[in-house]
Protein backbone atom coordinates (compact mmCIF):
# COMPACT_ATOMS: atom_id res chain seq x y z
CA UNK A 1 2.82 10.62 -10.91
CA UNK A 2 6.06 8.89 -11.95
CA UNK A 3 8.34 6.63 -10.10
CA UNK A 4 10.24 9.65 -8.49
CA UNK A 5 7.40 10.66 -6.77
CA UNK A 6 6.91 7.71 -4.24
CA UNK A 7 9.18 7.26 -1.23
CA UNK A 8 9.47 3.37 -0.98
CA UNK A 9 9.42 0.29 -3.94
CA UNK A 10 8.40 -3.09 -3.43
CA UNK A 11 8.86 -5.74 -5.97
CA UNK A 12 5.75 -7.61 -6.33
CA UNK A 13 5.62 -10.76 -9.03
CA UNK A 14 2.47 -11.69 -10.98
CA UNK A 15 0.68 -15.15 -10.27
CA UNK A 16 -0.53 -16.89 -13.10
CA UNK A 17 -3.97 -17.08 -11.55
CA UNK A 18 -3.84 -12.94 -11.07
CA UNK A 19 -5.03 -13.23 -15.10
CA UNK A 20 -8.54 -13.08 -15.77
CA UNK A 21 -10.35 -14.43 -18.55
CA UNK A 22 -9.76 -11.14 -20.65
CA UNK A 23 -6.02 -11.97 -20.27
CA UNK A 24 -5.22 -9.19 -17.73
CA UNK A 25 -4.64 -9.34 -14.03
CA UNK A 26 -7.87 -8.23 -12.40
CA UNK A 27 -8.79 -5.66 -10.42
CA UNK A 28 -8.96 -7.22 -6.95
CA UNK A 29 -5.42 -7.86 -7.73
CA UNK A 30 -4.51 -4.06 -7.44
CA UNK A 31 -5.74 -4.11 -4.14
CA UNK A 32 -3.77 -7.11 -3.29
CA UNK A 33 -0.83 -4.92 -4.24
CA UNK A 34 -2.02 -1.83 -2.28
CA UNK A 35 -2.38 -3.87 0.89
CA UNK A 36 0.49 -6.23 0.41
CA UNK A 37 3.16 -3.01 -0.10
CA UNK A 38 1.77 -1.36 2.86
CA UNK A 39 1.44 -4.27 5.49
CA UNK A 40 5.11 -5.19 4.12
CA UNK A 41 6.23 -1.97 4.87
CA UNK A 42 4.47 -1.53 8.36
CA UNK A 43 5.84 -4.85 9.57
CA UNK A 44 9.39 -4.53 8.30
CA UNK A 45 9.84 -0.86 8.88
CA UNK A 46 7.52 -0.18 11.26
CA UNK A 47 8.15 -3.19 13.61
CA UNK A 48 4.11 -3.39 13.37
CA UNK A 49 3.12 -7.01 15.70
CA UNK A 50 -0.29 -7.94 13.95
CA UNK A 51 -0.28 -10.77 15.99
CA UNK A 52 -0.08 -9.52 19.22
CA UNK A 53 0.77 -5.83 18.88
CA UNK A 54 -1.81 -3.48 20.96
CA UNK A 55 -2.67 -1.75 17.81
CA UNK A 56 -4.11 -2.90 14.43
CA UNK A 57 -4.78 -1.13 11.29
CA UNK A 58 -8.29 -1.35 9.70
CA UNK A 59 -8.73 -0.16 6.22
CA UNK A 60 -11.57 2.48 5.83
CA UNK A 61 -11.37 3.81 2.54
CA UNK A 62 -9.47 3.01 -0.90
CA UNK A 63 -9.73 4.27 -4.37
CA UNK A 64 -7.94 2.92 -7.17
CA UNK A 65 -7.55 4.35 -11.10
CA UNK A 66 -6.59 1.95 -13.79
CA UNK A 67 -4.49 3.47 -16.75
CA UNK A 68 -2.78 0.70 -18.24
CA UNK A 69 -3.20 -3.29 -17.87
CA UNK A 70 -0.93 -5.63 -15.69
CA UNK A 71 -0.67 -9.18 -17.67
CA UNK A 72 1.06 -12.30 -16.14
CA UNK A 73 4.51 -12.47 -16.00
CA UNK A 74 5.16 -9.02 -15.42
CA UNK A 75 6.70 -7.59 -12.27
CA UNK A 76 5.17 -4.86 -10.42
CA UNK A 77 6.55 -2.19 -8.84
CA UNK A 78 5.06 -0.75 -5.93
CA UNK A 79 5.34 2.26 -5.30
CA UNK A 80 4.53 4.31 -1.76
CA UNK A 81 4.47 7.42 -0.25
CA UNK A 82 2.19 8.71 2.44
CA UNK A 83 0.13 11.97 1.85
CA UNK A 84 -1.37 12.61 5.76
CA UNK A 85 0.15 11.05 8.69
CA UNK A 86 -2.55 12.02 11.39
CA UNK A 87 -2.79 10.86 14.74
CA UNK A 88 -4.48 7.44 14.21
CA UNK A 89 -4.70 7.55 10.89
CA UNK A 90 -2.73 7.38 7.44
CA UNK A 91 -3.40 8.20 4.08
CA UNK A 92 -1.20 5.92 1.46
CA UNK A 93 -0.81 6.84 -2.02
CA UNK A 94 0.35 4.07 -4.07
CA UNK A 95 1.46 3.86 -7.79
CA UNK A 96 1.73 0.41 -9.66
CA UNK A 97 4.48 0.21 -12.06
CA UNK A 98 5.03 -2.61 -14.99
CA UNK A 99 8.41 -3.89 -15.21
CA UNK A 100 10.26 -1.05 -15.63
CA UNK A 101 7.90 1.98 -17.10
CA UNK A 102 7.82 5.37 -15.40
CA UNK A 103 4.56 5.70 -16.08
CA UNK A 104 2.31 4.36 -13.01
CA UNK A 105 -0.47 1.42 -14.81
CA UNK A 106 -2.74 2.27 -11.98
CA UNK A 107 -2.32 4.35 -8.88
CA UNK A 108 -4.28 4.92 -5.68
CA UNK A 109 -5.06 5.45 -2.45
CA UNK A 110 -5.65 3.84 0.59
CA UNK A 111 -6.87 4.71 4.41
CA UNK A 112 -6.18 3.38 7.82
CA UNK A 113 -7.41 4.30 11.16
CA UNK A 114 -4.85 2.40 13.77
CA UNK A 115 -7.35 1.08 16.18
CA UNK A 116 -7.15 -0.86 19.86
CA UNK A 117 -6.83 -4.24 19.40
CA UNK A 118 -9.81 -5.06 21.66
CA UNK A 119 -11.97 -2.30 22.15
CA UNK A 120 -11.70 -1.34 18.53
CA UNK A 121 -11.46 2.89 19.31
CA UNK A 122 -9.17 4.85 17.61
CA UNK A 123 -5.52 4.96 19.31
CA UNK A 124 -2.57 6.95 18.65
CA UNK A 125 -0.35 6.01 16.28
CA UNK A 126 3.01 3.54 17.60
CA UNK A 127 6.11 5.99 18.05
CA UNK A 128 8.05 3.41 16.01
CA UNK A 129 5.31 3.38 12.90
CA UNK A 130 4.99 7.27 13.19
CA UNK A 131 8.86 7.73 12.76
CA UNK A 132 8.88 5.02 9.66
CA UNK A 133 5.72 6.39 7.65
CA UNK A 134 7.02 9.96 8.31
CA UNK A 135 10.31 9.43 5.87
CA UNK A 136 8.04 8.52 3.25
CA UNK A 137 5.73 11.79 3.86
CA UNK A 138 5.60 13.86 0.66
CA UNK A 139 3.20 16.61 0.24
C-alpha cells in the first residue's frame, strides 16, 4: 500500500544503534516502530492511562514483511490505519516509510486484545479509544 492508504503518520528518527552489523536497522527495530506508533497514538488520541487506566492492551499477534532496508539516519514514517475494530480487540496495519518514498520499506500488522488490568479477561473497548481508532478505520 502507499502512503495514502494509512489514516495517521508518525515521525519516527533512526538511532545509531538501530544499525546492525550488515549496516541496516534490524528487524526488532520494525517492531519498535509498530508498537511505538500505536501506543503513541492510543495515549495521545485515545487518552489511554497505562499507568493506572482499568484497561491495558496486550499484543497477541504481529506479522511484519520487509521490502526495502531502513539505514541510520533516515526518518521513518509511520504509517497507521486500523483494519477491525472489534469489541476488545484491534487489528493495526502499519506501513514504514523512508524519508519521503511512497513506497512502504516494510509493512505489517499487529493485534491487541484490551484486557482488565487485574484479572487479565477480555473487556470492552474504552468509549474514548473506540471513537479515536474508528477515524482511522479503512476497509
Amino acid at each position: 500500500m502507499s502512503r495514502e492508504h494509512y489514516a495517521h503518520f508518525q515521525a519516527i528518527t533512526t538511532r545509531w544503534k538501530d544499525n546492525d552489523v550488515y549496516g541496516h536497522v534490524n528487524n526488532v527495530e520494525y517492531y519498535s516502530y509498530f508498537d511505538t506508533v500505536i501506543n503513541t497514538f492510543l495515549i495521545r488520541e485515545g487518552g489511554l492511562d497505562i499507568h493506572r487506566g482499568a484497561s491495558i492492551g496486550l499484543c497477541v499477534e504481529s506479522h511484519c514483511r520487509f521490502d526495502a532496508p531502513i539505514e541510520f539516519p533516515d526518518a521513518v514514517h509511520a504509517g497507521l490505519r486500523v483494519s477491525r475494530l472489534g469489541n476488545s480487540s484491534v487489528r493495526y496495519e502499519i506501513g514504514l516509510f523512508r524519508d519521503h518514498d511512497d513506497k512502504p520499506a516494510a509493512e505489517g500488522w499487529f493485534v491487541h486484545v484490551f484486557v482488565d488490568r487485574q484479572s487479565r479477561r477480555p473487556a470492552a473497548l474504552p468509549d474514548s479509544l473506540r471513537a479515536a481508532l474508528a477515524k482511522l478505520l479503512r476497509e
